[in-house]
PDB file of N, CA and C in Angstrom:
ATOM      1  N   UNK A   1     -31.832  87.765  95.090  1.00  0.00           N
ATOM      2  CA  UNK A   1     -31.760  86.319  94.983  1.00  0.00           C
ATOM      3  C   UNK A   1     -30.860  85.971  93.803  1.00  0.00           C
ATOM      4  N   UNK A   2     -29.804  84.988  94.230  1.00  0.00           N
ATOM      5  CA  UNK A   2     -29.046  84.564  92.791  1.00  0.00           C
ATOM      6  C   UNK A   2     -29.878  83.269  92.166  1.00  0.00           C
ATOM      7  N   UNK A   3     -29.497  83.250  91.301  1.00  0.00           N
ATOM      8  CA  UNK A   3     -30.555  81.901  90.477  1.00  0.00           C
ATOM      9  C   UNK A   3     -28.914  81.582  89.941  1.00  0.00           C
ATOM     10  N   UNK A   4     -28.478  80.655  90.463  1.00  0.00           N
ATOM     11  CA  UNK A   4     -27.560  79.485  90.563  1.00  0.00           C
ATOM     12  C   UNK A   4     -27.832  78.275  90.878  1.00  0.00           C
ATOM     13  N   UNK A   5     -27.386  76.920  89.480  1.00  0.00           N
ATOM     14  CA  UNK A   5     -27.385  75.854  90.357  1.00  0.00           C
ATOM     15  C   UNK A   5     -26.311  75.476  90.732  1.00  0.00           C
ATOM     16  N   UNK A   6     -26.588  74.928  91.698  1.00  0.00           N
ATOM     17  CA  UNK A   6     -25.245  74.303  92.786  1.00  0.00           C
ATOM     18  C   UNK A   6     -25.196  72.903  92.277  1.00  0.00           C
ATOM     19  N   UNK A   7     -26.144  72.363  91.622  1.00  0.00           N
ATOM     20  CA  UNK A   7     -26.009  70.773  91.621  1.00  0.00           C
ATOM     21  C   UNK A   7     -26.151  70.084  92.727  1.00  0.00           C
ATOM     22  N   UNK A   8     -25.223  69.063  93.125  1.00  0.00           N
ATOM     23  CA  UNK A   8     -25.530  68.766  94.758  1.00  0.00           C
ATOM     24  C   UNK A   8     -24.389  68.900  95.246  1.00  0.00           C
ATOM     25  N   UNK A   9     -25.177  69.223  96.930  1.00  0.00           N
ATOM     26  CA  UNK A   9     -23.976  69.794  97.683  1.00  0.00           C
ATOM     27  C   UNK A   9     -24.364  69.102  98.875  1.00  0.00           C
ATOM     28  N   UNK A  10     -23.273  68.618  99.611  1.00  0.00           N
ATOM     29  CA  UNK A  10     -22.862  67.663 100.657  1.00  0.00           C
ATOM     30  C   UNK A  10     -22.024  68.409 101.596  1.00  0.00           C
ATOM     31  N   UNK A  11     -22.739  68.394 102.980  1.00  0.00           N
ATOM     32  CA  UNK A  11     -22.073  69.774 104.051  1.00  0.00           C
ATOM     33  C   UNK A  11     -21.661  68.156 104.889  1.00  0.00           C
ATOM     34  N   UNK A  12     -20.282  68.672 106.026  1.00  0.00           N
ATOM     35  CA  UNK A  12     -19.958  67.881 107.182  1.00  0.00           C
ATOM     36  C   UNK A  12     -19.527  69.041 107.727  1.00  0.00           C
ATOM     37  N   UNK A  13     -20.059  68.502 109.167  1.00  0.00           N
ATOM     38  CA  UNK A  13     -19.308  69.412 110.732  1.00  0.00           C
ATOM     39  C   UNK A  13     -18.871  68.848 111.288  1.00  0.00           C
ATOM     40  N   UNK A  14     -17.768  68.764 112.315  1.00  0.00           N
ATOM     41  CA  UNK A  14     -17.413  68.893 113.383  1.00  0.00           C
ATOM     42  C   UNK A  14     -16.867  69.803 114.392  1.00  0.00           C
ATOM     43  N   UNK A  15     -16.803  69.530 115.180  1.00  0.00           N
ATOM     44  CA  UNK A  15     -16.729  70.967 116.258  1.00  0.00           C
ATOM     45  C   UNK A  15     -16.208  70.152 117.427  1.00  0.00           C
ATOM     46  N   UNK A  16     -15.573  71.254 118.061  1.00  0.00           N
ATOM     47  CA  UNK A  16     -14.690  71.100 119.535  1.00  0.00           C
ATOM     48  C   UNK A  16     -15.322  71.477 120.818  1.00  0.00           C
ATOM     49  N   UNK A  17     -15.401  71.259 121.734  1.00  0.00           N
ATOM     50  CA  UNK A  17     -16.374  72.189 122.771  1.00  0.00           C
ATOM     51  C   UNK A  17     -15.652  71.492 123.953  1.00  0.00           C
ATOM     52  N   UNK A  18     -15.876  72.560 124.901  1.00  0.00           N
ATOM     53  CA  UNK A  18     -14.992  72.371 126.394  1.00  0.00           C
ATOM     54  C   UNK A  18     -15.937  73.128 127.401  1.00  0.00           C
ATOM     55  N   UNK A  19     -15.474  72.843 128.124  1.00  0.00           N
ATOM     56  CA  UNK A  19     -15.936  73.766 129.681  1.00  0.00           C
ATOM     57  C   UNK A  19     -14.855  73.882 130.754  1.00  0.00           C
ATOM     58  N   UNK A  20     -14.826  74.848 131.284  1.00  0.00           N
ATOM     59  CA  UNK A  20     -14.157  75.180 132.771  1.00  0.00           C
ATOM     60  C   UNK A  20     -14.765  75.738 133.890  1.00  0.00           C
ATOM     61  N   UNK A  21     -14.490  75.803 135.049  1.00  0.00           N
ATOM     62  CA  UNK A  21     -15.005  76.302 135.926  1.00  0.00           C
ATOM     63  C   UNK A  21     -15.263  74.873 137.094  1.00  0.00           C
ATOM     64  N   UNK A  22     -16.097  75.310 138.208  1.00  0.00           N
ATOM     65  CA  UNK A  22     -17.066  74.241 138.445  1.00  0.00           C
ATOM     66  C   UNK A  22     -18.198  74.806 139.044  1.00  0.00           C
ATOM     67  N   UNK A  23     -19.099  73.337 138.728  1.00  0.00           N
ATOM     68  CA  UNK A  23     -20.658  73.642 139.340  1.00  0.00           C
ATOM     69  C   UNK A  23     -20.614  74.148 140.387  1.00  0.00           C
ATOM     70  N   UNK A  24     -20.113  73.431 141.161  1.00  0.00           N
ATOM     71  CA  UNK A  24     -20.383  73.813 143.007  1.00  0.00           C
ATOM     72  C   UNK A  24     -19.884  75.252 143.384  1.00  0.00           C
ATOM     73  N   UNK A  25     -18.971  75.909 142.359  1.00  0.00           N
ATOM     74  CA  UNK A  25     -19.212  77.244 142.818  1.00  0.00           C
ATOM     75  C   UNK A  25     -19.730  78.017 142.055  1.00  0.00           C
ATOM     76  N   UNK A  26     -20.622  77.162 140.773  1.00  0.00           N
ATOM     77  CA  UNK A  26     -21.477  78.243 140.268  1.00  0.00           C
ATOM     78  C   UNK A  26     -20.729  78.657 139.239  1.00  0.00           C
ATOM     79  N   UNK A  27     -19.442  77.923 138.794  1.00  0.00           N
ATOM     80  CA  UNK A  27     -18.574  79.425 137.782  1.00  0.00           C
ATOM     81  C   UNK A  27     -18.425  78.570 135.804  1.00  0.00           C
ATOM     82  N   UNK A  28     -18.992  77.309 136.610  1.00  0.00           N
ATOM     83  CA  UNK A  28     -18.971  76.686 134.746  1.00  0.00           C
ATOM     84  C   UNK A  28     -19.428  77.551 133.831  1.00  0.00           C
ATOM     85  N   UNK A  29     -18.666  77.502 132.463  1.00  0.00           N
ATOM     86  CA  UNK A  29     -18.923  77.987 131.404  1.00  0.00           C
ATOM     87  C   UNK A  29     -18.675  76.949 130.209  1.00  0.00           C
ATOM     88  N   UNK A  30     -19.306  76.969 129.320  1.00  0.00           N
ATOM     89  CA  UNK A  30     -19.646  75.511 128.459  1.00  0.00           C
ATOM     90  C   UNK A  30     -19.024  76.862 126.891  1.00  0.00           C
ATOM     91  N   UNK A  31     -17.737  76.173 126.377  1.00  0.00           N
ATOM     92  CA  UNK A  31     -17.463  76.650 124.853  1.00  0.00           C
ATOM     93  C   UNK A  31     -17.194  76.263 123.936  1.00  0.00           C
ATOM     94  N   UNK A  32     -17.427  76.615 123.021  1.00  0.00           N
ATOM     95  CA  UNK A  32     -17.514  76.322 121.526  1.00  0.00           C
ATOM     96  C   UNK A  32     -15.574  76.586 121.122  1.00  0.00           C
ATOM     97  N   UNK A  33     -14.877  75.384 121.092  1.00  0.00           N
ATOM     98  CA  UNK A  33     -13.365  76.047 120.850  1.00  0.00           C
ATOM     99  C   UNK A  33     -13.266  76.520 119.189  1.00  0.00           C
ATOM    100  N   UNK A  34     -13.798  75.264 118.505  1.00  0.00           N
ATOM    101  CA  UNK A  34     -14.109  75.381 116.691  1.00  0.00           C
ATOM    102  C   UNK A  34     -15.012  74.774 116.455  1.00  0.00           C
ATOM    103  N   UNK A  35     -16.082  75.398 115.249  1.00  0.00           N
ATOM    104  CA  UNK A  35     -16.312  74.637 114.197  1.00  0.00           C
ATOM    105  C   UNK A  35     -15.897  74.704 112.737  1.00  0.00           C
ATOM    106  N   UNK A  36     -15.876  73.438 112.758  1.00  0.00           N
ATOM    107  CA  UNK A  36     -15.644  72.934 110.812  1.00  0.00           C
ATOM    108  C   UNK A  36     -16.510  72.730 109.818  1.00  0.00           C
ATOM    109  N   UNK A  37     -16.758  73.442 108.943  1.00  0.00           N
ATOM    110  CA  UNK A  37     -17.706  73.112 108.418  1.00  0.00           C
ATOM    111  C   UNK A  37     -16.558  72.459 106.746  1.00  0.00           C
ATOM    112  N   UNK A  38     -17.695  71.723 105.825  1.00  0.00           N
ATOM    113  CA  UNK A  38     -16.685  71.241 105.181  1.00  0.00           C
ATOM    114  C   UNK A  38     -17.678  71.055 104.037  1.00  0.00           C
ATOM    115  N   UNK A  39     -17.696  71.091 102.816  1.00  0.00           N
ATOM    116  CA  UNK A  39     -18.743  71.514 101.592  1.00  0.00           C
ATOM    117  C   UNK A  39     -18.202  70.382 100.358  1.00  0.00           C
ATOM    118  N   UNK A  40     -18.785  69.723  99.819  1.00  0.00           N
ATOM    119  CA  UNK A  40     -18.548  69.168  98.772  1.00  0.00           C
ATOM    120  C   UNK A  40     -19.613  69.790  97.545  1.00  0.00           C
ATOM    121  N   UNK A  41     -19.220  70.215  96.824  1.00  0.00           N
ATOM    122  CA  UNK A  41     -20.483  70.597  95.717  1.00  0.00           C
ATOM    123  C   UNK A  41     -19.964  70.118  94.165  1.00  0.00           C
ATOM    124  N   UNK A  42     -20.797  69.867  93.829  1.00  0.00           N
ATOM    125  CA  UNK A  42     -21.107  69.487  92.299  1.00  0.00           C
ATOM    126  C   UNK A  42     -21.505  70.313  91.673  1.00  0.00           C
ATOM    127  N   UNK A  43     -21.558  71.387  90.446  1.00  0.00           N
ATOM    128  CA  UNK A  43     -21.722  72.438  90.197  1.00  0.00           C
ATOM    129  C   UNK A  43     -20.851  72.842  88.463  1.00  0.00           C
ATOM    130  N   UNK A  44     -21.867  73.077  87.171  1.00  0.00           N
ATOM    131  CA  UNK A  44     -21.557  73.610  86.527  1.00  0.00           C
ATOM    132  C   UNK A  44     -21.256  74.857  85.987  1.00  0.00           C
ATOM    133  N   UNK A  45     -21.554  75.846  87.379  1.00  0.00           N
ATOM    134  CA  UNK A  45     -21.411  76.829  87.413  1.00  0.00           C
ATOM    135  C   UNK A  45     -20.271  77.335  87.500  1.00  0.00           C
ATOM    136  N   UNK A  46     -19.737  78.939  86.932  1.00  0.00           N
ATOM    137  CA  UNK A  46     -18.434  79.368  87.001  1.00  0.00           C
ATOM    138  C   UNK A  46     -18.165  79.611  88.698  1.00  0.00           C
ATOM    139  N   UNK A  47     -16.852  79.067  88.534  1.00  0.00           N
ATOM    140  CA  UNK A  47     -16.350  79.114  90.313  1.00  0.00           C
ATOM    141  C   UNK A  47     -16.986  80.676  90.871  1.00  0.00           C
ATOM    142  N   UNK A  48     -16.942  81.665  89.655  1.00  0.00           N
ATOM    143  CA  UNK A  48     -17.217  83.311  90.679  1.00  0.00           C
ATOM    144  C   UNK A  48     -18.489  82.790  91.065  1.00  0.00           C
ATOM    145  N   UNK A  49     -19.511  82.192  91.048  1.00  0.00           N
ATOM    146  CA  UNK A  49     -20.875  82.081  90.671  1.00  0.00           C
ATOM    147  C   UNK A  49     -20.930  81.185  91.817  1.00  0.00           C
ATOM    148  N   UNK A  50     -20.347  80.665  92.018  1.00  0.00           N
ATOM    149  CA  UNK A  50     -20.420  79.431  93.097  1.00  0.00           C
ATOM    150  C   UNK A  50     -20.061  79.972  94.455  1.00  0.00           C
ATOM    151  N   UNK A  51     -18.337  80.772  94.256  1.00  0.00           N
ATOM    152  CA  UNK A  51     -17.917  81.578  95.701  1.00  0.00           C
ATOM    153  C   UNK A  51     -19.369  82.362  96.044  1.00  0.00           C
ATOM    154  N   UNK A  52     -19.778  83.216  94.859  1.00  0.00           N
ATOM    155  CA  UNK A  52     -20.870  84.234  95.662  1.00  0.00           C
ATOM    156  C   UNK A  52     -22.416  83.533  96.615  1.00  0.00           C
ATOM    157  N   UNK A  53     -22.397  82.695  95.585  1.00  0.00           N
ATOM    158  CA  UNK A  53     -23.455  82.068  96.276  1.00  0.00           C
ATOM    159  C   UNK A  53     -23.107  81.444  97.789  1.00  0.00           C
ATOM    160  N   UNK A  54     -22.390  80.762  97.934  1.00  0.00           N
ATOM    161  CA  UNK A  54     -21.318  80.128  99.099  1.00  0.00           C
ATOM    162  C   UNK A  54     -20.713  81.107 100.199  1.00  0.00           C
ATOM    163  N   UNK A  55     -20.613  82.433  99.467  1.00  0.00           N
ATOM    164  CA  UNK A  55     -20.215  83.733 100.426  1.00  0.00           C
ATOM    165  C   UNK A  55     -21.244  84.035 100.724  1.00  0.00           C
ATOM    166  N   UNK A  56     -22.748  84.412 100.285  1.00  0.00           N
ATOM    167  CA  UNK A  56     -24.021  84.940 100.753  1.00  0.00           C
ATOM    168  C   UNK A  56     -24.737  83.913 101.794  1.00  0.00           C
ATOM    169  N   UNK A  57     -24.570  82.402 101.642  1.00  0.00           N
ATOM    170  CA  UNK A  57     -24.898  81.509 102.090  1.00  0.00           C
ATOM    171  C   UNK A  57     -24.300  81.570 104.026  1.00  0.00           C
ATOM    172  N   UNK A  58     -23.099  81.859 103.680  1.00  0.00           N
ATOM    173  CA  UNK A  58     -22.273  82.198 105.095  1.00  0.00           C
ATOM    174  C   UNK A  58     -22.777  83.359 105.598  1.00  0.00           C
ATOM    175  N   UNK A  59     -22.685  84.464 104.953  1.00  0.00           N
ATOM    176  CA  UNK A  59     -22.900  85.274 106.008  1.00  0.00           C
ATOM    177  C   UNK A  59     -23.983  85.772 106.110  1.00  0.00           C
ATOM    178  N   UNK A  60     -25.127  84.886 105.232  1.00  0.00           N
ATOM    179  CA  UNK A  60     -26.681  84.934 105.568  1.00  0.00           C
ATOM    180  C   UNK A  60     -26.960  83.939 106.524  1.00  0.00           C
ATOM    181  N   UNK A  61     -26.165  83.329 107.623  1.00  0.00           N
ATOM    182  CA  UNK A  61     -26.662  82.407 108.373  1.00  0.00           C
ATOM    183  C   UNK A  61     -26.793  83.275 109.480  1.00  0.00           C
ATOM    184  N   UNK A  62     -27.775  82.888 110.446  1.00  0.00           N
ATOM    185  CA  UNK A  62     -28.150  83.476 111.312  1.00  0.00           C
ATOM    186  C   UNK A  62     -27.902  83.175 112.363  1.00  0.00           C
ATOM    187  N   UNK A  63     -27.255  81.706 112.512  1.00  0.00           N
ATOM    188  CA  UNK A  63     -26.757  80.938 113.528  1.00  0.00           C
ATOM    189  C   UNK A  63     -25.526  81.566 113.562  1.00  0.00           C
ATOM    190  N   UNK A  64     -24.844  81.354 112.968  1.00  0.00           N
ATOM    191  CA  UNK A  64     -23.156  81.837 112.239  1.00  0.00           C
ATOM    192  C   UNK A  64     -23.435  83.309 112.988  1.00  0.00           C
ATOM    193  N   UNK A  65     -23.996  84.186 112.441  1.00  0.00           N
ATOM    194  CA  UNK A  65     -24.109  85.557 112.669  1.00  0.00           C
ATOM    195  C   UNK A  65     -24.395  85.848 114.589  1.00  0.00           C
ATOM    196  N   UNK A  66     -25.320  84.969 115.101  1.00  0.00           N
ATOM    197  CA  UNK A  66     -25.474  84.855 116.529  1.00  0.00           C
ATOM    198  C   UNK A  66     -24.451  84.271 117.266  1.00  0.00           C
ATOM    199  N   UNK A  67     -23.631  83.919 116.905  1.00  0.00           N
ATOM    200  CA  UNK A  67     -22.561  83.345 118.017  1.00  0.00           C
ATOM    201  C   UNK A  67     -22.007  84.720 117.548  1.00  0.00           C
ATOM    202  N   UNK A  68     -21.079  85.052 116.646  1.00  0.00           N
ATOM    203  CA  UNK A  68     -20.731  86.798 117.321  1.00  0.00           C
ATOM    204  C   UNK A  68     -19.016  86.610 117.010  1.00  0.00           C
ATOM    205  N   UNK A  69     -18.470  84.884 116.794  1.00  0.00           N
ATOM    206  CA  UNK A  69     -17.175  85.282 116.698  1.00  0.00           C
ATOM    207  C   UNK A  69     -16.502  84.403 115.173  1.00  0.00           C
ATOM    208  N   UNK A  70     -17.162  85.047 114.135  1.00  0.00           N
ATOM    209  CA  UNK A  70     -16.499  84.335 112.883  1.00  0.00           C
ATOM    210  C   UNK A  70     -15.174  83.699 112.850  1.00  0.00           C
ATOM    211  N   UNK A  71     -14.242  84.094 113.612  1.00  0.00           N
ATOM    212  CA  UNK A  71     -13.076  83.366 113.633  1.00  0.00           C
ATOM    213  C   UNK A  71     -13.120  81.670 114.215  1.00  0.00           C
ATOM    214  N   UNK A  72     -14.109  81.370 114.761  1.00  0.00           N
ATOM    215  CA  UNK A  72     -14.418  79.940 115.386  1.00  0.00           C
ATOM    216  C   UNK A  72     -14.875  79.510 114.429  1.00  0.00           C
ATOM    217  N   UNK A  73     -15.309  79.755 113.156  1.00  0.00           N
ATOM    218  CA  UNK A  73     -15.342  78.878 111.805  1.00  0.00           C
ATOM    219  C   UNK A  73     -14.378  78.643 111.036  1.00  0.00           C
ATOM    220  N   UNK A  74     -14.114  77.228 110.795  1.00  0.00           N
ATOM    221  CA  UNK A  74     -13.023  77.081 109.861  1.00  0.00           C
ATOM    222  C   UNK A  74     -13.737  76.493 108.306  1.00  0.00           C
ATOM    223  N   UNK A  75     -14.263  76.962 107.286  1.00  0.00           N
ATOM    224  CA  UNK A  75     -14.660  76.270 106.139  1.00  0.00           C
ATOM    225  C   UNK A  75     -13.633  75.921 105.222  1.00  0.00           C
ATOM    226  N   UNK A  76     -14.522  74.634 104.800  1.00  0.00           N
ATOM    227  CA  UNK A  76     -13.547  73.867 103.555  1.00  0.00           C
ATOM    228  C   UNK A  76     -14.420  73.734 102.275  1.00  0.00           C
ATOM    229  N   UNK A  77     -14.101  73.422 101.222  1.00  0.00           N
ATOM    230  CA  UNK A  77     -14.928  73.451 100.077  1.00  0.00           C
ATOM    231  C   UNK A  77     -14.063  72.627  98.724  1.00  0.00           C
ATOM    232  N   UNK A  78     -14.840  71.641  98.819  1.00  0.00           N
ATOM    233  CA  UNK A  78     -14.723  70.815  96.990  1.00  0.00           C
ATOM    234  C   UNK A  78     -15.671  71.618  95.954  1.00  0.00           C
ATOM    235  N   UNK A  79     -14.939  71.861  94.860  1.00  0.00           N
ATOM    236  CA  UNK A  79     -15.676  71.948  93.864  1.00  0.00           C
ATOM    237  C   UNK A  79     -15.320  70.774  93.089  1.00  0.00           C
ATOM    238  N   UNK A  80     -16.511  70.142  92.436  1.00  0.00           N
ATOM    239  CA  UNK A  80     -16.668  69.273  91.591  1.00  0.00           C
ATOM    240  C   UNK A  80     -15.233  68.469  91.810  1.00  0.00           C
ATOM    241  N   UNK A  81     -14.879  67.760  92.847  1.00  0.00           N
ATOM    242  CA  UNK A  81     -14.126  67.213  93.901  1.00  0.00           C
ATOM    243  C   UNK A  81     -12.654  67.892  94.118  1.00  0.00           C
ATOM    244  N   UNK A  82     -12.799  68.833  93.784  1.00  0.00           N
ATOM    245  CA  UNK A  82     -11.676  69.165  93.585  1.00  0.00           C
ATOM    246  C   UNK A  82     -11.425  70.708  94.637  1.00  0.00           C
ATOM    247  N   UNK A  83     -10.270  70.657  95.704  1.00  0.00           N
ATOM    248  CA  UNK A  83     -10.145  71.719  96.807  1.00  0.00           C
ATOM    249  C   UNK A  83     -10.468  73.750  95.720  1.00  0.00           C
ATOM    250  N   UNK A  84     -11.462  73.837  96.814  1.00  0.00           N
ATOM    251  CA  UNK A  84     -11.435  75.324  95.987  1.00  0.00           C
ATOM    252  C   UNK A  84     -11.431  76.201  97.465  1.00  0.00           C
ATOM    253  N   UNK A  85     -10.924  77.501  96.737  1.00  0.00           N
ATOM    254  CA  UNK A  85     -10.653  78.524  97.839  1.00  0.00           C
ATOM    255  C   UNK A  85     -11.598  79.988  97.131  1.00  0.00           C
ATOM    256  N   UNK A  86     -12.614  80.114  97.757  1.00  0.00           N
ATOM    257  CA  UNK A  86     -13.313  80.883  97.771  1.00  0.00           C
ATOM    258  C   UNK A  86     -12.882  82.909  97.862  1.00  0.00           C
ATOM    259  N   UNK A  87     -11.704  83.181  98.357  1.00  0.00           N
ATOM    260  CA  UNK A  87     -10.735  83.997  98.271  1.00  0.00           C
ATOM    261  C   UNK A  87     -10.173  84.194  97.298  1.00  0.00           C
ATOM    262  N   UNK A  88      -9.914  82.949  96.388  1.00  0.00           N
ATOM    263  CA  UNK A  88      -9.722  83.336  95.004  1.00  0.00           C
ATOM    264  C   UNK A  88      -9.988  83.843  94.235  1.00  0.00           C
ATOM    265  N   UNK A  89     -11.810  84.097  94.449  1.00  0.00           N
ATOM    266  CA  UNK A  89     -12.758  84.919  93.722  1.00  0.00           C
ATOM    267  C   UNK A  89     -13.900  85.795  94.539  1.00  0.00           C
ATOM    268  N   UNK A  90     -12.349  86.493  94.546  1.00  0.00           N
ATOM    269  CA  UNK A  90     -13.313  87.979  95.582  1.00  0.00           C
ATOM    270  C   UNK A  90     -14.656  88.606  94.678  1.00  0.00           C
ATOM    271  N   UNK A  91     -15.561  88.980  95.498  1.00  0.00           N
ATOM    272  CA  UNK A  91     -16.689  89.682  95.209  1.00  0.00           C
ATOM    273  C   UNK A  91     -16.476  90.768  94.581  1.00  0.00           C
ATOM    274  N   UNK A  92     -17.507  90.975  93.431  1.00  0.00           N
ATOM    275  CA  UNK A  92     -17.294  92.322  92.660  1.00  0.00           C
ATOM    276  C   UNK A  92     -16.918  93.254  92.891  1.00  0.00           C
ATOM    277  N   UNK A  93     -16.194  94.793  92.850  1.00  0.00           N
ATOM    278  CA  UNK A  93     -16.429  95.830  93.154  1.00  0.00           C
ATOM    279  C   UNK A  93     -17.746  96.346  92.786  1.00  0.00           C
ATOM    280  N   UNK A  94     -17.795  97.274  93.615  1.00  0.00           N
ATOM    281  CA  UNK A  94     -19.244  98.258  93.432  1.00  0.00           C
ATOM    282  C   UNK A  94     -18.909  99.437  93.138  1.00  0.00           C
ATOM    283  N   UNK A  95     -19.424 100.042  91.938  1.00  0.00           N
ATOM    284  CA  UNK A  95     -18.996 101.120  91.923  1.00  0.00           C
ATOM    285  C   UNK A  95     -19.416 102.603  92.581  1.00  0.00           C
ATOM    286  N   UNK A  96     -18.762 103.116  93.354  1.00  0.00           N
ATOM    287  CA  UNK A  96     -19.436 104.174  94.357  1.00  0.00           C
ATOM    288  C   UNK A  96     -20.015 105.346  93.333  1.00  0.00           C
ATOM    289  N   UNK A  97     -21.592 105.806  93.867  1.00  0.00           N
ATOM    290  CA  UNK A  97     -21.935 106.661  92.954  1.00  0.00           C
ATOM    291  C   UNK A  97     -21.943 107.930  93.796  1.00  0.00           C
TER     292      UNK A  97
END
C-alpha cells in the first residue's frame, strides 16, 4: 500500500462504441472502439509519487484488466492543473538479487 495524498482528484470518460453485423442473421457484435479516461488531481506530492500511485491505480483495475486490450485506453492527466505525462517518471528499477 502507498500512503500518498492525492488531494483531490476529478476523473472524466468518454468512450466510442459501435456495432456491425445484423440481428436477423444472428451476426451483431457490439464494440468498445476507445475509451478516455481524463484525471485532474490536486496533489502536493512529488510527481514520482503521484505517477506511481496513478500507475498502480491503472493497472490495479480490474475492469481495465478484463477487457484484455490496453491499447483501447487513452489517459490524460493534470497535475495541479497543469498537463503531466506519467512516462516521464518511469518506475524504479529493482534490483535483481
Amino acid at each position: 500500500m502507498m500512503k500518498v495524498d492525492l488531494g483531490q482528484v476529478k476523473a472524466s470518460i468518454a468512450y466510442s462504441l459501435s456495432s456491425e453485423g445484423s440481428v436477423l442473421a444472428q451476426t451483431v457484435r457490439a464494440k468498445a472502439d476507445k475509451i478516455a479516461i481524463h484525471f485532474d488531481v490536486e496533489s502536493t506530492e512529488s510527481p514520482e509519487r503521484v505517477a506511481g500511485v496513478m500507475r498502480n491505480a491503472r493497472n490495479g483495475c480490474y475492469a481495465r484488466q478484463s477487457i484484455g486490450r490496453p491499447e483501447l485506453f487513452e489517459d490524460t492527466v493534470n497535475l495541479n492543473g497543469e498537463p503531466f505525462d506519467m512516462d516521464d517518471y518511469p518506475p524504479p528499477a529493482h534490483e535483481r538479487r
